[in-house]
N, C-alpha and C. Protein backbone atom coordinates (compact mmCIF):
# COMPACT_ATOMS: atom_id res chain seq x y z
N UNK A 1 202.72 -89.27 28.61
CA UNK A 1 203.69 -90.32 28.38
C UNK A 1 204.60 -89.92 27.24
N UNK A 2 206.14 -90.25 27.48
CA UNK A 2 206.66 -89.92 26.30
C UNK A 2 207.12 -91.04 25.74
N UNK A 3 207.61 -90.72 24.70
CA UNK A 3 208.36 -91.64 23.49
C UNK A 3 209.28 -92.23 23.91
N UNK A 4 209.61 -93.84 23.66
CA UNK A 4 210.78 -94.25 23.96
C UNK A 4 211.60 -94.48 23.19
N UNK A 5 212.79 -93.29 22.78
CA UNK A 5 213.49 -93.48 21.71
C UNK A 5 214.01 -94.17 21.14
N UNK A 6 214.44 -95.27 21.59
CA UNK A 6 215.08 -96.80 21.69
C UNK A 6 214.40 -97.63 20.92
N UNK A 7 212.89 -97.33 20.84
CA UNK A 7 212.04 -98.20 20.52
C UNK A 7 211.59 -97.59 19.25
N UNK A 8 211.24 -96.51 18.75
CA UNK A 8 211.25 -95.98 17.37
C UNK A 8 211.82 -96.52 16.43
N UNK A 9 211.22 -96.17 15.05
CA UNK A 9 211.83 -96.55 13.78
C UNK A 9 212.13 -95.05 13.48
N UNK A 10 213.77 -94.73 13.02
CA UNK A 10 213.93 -94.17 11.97
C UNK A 10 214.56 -93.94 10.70
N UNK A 11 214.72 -92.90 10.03
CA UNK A 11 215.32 -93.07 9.16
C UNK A 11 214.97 -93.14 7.36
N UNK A 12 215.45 -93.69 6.80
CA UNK A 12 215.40 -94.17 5.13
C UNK A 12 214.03 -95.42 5.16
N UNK A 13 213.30 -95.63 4.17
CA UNK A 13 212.14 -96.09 3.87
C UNK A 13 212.85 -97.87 4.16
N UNK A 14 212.12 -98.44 4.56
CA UNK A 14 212.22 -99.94 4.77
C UNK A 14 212.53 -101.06 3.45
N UNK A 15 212.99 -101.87 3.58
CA UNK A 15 213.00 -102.82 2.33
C UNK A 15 211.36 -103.23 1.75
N UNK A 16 211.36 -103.61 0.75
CA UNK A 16 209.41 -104.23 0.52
C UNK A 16 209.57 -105.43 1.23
N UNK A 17 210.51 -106.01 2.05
CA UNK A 17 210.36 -107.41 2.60
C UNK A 17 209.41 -106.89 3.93
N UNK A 18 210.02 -105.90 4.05
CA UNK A 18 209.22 -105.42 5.71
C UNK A 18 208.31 -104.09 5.52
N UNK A 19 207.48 -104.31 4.37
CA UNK A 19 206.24 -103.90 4.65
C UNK A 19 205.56 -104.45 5.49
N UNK A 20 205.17 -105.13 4.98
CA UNK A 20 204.25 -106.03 5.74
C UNK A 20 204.60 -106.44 7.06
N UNK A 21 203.46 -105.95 8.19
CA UNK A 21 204.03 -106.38 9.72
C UNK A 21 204.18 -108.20 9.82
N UNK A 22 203.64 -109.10 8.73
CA UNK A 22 203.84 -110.41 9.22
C UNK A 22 205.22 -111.08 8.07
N UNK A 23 205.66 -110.20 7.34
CA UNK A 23 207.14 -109.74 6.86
C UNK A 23 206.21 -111.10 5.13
N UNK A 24 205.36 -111.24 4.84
CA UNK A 24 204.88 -112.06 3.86
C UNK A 24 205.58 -111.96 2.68
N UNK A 25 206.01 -113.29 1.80
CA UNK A 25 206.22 -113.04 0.42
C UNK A 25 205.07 -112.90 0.00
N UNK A 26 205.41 -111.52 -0.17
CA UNK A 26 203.65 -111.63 -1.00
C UNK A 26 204.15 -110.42 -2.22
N UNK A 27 203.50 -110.05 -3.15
CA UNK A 27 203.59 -109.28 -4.52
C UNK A 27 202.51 -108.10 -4.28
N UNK A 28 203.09 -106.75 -4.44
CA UNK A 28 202.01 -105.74 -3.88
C UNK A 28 201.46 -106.25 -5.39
N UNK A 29 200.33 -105.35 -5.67
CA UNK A 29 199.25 -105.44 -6.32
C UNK A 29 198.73 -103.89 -6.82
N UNK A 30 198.66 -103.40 -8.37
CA UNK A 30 198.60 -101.89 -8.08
C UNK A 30 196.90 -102.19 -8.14
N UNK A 31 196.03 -102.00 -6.88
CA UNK A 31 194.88 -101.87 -6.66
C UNK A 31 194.77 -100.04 -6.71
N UNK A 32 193.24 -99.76 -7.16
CA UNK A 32 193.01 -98.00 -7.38
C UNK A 32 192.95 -97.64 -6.46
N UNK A 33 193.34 -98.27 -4.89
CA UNK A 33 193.60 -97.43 -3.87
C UNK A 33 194.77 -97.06 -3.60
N UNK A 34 195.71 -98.57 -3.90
CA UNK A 34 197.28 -97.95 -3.97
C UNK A 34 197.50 -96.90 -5.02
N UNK A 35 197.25 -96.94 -6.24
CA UNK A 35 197.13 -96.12 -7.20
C UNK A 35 196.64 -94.47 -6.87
N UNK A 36 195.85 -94.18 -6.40
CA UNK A 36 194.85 -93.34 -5.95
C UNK A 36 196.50 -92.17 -4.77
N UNK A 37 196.61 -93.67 -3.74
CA UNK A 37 197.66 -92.88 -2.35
C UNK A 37 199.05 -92.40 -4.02
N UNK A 38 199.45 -93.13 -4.35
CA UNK A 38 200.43 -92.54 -5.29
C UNK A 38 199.84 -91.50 -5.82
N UNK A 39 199.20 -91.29 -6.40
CA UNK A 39 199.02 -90.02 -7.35
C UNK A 39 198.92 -88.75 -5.84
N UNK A 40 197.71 -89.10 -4.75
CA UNK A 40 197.85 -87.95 -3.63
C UNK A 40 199.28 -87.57 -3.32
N UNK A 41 199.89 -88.72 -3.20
CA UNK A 41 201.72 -88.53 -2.79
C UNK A 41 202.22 -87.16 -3.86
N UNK A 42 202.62 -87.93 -4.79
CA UNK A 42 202.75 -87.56 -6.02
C UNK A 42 202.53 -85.96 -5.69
N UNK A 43 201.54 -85.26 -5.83
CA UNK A 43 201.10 -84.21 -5.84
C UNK A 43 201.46 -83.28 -4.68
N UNK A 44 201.38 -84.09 -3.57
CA UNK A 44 202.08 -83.43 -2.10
C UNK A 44 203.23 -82.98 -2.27
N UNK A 45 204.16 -83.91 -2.76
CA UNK A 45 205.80 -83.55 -3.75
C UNK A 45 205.91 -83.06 -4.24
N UNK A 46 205.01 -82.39 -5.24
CA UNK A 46 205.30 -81.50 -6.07
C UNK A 46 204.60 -80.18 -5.62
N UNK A 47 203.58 -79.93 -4.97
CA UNK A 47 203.16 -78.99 -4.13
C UNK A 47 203.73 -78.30 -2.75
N UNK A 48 204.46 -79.36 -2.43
CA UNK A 48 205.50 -79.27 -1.02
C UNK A 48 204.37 -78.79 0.30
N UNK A 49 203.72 -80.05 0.17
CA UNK A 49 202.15 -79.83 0.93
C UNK A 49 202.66 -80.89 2.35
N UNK A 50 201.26 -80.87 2.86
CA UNK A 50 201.23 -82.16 3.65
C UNK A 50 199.96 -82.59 3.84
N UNK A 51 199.58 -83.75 4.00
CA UNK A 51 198.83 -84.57 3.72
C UNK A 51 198.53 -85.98 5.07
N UNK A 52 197.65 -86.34 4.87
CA UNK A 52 197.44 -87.14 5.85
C UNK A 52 196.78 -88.71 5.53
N UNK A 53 197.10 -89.63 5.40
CA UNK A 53 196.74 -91.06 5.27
C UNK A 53 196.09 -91.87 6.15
N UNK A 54 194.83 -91.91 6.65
CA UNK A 54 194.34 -92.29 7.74
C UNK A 54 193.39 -93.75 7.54
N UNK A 55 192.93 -94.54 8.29
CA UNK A 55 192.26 -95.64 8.60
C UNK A 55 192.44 -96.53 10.07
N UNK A 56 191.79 -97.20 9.65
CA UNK A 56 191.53 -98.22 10.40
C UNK A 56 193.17 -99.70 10.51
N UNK A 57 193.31 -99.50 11.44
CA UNK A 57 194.55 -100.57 11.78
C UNK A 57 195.42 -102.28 10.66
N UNK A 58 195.47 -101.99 10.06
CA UNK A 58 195.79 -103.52 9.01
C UNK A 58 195.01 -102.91 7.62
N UNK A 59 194.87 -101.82 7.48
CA UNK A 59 194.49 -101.58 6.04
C UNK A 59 195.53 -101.08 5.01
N UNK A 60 196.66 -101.32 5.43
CA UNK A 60 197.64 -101.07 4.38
C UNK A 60 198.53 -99.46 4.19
N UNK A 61 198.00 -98.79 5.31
CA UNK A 61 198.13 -97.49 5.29
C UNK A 61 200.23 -97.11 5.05
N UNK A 62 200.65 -97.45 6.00
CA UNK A 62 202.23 -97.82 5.79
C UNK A 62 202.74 -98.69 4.34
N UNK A 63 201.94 -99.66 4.23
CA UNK A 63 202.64 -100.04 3.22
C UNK A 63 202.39 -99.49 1.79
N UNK A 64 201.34 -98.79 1.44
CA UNK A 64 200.90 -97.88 0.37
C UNK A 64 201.61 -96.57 0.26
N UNK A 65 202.17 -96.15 1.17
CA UNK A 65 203.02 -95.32 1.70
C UNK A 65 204.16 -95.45 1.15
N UNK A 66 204.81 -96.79 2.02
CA UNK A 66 206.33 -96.37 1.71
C UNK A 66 206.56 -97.01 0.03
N UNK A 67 205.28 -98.04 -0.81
CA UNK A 67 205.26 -98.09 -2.03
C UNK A 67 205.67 -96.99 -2.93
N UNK A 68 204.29 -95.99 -2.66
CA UNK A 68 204.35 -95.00 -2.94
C UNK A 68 205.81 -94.20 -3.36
N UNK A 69 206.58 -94.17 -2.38
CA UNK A 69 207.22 -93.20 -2.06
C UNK A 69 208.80 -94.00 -2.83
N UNK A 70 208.65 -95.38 -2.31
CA UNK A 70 209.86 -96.24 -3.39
C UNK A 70 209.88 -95.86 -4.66
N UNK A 71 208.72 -95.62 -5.00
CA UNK A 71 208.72 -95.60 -6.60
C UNK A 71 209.05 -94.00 -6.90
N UNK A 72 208.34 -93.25 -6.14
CA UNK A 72 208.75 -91.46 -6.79
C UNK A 72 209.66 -90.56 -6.00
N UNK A 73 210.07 -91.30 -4.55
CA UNK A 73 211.02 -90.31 -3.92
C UNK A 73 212.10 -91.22 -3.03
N UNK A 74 212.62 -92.44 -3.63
CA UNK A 74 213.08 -93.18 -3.05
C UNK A 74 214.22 -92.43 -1.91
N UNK A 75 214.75 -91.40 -2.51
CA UNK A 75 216.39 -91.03 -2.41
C UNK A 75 216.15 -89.80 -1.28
N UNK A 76 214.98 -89.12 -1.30
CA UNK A 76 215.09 -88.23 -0.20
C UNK A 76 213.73 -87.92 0.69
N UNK A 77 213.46 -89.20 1.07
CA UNK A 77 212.57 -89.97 2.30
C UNK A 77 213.40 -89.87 3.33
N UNK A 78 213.00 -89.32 4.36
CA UNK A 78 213.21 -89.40 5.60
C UNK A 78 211.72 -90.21 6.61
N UNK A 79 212.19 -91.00 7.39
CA UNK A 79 211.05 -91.47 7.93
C UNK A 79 210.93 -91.95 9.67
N UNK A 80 209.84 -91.35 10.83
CA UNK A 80 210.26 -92.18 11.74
C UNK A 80 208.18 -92.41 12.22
N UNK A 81 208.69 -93.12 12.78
CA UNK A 81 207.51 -94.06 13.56
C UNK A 81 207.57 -93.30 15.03
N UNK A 82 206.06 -93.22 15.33
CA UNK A 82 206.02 -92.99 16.98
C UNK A 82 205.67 -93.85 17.65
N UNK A 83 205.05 -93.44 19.01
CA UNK A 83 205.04 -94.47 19.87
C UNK A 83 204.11 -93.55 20.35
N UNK A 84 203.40 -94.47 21.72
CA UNK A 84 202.18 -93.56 22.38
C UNK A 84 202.37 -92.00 22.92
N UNK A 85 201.72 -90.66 22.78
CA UNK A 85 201.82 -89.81 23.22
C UNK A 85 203.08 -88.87 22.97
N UNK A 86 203.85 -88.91 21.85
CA UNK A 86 204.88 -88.38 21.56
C UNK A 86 204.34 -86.79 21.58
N UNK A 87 205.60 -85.71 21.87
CA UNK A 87 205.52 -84.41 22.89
C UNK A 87 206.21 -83.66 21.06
N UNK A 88 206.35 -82.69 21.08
CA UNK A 88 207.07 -81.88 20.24
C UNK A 88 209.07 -81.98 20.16
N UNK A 89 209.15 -82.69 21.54
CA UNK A 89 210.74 -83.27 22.04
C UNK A 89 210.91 -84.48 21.45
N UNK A 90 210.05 -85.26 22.02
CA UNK A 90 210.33 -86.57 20.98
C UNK A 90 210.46 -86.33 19.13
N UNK A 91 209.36 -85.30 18.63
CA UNK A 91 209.83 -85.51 17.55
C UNK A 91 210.97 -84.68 16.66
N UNK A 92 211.19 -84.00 17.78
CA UNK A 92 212.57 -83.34 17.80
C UNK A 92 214.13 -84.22 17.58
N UNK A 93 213.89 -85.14 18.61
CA UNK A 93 215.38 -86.02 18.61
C UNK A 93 214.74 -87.33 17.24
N UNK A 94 213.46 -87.85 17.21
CA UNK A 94 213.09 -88.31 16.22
C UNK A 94 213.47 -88.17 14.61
N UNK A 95 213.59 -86.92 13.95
CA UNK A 95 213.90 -86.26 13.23
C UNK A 95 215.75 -86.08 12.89
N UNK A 96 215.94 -85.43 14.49
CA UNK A 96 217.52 -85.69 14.57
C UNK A 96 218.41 -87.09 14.13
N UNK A 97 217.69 -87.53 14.58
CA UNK A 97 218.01 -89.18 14.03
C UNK A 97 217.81 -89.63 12.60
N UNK A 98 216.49 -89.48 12.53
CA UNK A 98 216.06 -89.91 11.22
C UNK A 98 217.03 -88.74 9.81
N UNK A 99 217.02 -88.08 9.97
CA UNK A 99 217.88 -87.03 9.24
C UNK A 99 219.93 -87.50 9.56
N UNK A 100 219.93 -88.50 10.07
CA UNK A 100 220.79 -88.37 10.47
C UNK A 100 222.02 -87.75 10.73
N UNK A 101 221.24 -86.34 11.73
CA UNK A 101 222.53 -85.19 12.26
C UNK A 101 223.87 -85.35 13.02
N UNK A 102 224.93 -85.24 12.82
CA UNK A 102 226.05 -85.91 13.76
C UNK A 102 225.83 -85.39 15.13
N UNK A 103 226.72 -85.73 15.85
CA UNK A 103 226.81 -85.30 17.32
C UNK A 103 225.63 -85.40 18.71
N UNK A 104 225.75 -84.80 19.19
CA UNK A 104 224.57 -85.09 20.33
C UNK A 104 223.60 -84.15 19.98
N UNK A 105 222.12 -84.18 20.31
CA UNK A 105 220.67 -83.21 19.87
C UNK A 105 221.31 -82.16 20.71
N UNK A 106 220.75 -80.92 20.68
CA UNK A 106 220.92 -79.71 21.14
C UNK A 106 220.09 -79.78 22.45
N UNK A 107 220.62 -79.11 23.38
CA UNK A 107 219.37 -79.57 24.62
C UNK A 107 218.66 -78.23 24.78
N UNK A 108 218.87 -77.33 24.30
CA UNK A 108 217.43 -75.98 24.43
C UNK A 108 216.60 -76.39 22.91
N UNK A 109 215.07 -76.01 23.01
CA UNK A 109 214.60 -76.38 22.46
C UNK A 109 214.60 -75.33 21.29
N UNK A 110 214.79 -74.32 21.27
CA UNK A 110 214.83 -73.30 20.48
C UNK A 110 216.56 -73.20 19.37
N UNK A 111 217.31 -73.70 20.14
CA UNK A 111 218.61 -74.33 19.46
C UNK A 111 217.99 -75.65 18.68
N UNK A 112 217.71 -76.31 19.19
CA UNK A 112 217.22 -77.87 18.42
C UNK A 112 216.42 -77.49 17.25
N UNK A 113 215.11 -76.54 17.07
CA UNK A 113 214.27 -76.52 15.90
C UNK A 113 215.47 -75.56 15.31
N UNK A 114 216.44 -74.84 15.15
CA UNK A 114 216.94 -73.67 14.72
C UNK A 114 217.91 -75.02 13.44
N UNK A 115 218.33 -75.55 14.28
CA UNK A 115 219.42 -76.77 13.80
C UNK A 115 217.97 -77.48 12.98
N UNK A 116 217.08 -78.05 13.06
CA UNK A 116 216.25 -78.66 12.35
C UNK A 116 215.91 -78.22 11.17
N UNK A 117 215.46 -76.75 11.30
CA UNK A 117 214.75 -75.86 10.29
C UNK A 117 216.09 -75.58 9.15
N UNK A 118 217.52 -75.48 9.85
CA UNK A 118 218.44 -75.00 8.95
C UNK A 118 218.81 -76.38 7.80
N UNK A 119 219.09 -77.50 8.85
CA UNK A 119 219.07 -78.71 7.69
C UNK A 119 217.49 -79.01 6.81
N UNK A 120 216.76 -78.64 6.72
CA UNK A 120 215.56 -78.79 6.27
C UNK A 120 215.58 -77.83 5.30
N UNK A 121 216.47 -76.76 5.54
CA UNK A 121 216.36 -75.80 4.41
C UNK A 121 217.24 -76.08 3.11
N UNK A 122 218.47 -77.56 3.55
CA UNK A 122 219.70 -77.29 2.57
C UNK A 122 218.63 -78.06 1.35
N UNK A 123 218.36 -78.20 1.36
CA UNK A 123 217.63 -79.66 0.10
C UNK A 123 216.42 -80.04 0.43
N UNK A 124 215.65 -80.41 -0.73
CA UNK A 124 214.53 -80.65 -0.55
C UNK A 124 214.10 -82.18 0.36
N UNK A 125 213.07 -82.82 0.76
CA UNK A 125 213.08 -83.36 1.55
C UNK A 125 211.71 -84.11 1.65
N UNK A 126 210.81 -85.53 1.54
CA UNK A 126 210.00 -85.83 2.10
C UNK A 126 210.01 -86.83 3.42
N UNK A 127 209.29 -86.08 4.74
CA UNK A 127 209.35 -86.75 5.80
C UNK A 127 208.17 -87.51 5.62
N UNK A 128 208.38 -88.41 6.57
CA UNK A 128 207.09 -89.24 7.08
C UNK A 128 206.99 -89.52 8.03
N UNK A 129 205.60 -89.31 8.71
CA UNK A 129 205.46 -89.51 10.46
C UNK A 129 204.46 -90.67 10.23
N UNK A 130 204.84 -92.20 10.35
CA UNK A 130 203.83 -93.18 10.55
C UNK A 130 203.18 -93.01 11.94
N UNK A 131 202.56 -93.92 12.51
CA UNK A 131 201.58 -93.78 13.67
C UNK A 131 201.22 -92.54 14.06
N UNK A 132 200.47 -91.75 13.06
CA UNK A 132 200.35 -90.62 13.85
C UNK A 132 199.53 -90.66 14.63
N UNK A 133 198.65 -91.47 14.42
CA UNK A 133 197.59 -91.57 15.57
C UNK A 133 197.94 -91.38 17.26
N UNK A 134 199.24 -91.71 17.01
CA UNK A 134 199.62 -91.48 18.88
C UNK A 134 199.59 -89.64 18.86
N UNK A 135 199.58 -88.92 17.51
CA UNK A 135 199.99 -87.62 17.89
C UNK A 135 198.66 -86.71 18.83
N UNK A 136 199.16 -85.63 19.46
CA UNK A 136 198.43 -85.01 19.89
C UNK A 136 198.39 -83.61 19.14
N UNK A 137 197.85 -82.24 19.90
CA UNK A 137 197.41 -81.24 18.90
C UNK A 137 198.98 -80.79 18.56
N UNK A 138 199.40 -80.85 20.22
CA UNK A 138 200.89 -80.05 19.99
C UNK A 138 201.78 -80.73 19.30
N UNK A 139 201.83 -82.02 19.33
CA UNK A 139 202.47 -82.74 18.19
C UNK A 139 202.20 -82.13 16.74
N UNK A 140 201.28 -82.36 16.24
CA UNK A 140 200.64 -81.73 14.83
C UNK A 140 201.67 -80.36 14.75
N UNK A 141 200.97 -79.46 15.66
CA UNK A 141 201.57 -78.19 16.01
C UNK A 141 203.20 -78.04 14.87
N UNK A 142 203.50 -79.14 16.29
CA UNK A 142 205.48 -78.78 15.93
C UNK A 142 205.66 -79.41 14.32
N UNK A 143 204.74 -79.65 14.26
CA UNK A 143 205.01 -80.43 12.18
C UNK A 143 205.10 -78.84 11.45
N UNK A 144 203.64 -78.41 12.12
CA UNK A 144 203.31 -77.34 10.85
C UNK A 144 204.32 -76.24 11.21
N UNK A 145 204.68 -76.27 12.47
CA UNK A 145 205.73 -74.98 12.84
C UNK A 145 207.31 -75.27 11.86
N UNK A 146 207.29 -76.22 11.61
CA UNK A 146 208.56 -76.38 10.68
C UNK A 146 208.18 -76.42 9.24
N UNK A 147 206.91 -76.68 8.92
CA UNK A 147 206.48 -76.65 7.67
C UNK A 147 206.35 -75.34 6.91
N UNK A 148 205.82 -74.60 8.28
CA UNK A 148 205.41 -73.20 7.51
C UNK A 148 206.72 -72.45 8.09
N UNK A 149 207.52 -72.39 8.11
CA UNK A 149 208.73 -71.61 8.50
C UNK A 149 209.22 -71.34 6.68
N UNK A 150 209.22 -70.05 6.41
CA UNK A 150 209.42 -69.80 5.26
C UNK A 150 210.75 -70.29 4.39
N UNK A 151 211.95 -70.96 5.09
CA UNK A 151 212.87 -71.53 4.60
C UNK A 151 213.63 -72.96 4.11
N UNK A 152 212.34 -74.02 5.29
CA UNK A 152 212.51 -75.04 5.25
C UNK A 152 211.66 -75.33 3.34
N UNK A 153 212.42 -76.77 3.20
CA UNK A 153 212.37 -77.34 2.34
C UNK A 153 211.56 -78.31 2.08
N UNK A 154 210.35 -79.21 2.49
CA UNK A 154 209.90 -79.97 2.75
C UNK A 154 207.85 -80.21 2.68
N UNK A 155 208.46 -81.70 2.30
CA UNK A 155 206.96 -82.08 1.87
C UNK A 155 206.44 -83.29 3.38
N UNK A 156 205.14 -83.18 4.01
CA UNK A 156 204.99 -84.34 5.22
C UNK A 156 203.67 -84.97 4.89
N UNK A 157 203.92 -85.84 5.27
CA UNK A 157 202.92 -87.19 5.01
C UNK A 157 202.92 -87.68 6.49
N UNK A 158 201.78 -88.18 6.83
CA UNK A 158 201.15 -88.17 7.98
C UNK A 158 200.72 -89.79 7.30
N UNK A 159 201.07 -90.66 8.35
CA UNK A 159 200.10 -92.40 8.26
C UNK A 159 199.38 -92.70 9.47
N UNK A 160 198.35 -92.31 10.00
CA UNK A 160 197.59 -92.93 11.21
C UNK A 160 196.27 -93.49 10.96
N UNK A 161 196.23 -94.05 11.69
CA UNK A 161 194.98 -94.51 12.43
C UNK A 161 193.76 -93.44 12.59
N UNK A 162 192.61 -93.78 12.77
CA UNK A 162 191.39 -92.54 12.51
C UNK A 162 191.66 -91.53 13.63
N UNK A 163 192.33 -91.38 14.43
CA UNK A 163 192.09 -90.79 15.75
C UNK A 163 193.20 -89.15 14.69
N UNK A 164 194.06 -89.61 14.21
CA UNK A 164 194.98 -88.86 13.04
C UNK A 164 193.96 -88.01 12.61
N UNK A 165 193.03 -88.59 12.07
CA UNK A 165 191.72 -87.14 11.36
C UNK A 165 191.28 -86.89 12.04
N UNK A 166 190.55 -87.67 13.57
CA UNK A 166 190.03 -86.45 13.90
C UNK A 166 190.77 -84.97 14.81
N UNK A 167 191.81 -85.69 15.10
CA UNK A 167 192.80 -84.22 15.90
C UNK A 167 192.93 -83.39 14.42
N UNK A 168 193.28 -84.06 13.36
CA UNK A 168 193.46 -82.75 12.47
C UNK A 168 192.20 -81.88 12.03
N UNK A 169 190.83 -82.86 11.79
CA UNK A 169 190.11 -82.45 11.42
C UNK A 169 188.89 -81.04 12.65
N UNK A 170 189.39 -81.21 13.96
CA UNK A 170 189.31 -80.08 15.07
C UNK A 170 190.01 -78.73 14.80
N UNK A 171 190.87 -78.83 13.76
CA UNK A 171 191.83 -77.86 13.80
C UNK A 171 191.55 -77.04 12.33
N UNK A 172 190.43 -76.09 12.19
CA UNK A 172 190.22 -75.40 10.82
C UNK A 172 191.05 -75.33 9.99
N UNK A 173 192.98 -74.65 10.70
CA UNK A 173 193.92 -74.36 9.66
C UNK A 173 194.73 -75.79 9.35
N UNK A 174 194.04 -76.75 9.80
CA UNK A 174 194.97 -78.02 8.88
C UNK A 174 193.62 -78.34 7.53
């Protein structure tokens, strides 16, 4: 199944009104777990690592996140959301978007990461892939294939659901 692009979030980090999926006035709270995801953040940024945020569904995983990230990288967050079963294509035009590249995506796929990897290289950069839990291996895959490309610029943060550790945790070199 693929991604329905239409239906994605991307882009720049959300307001704090819409953390929260039931949109609550509510006052975050620095609890030592939010505390804890900041400092891991923190360190991913300055390591130009990637990292992975995983749990169980309504535990705050997104919103500790994009806290996080308000406070130490407000200005060069890039961010998109998946949807069930997203392919290495989806997060191809995902990215295109969220980066917001002009013109139409490239339709060979080897043109598209070439154009990805080159804007990724002008400036530094933290992405974020929420739901990763929909990802699969080859999903993962196309992260680290732009991660470890010796020119790109960039730090990734991963927010899923447990199914997120265990595809990564199958995979020795993540």
């Amino acid at each position: 199944m693929s991604v329905d692009l239409c239906d994605m979030d991307y882009g720049r980090l959300p307001s704090e009104r819409d953390d929260h999926f039931h949109r609550l006035d509510a006052q975050l709270v620095a609890t030592s777990t939010l505390m804890r995801t900041l400092d891991n953040i923190e360190e991913t940024i300055e390591a130009k690592a990637m990292m992975a945020i995983y749990g169980a569904a309504g535990h705050g995983k997104t919103m500790s996140v994009n806290a996080a990230l308000r406070q130490i990288a407000p200005d060069i967050t890039y961010r998109l959301e998946l949807r069930s079963g997203p392919t290495p294509r989806d997060i191809r035009h995902g990215l295109f978007r969220a980066l917001g590249l002009p013109g139409e995506p490239p339709g060979r796929p080897i043109e598209f990461d070439t154009l990805l990897k080159e804007t990724l290289s002008e400036t530094f950069r933290v992405l974020v892939c929420d739901e990763a839990q929909w990802m699969g291996r080859s999903s993962f895959e196309y992260w680290r294939h732009l991660w470890d490309d010796r020119h790109t610029n960039i730090a990734v943060i991963f927010a899923g659901g447990d199914n997120c550790y265990r595809v990564l945790r199958r995979r020795p070199m993540w």
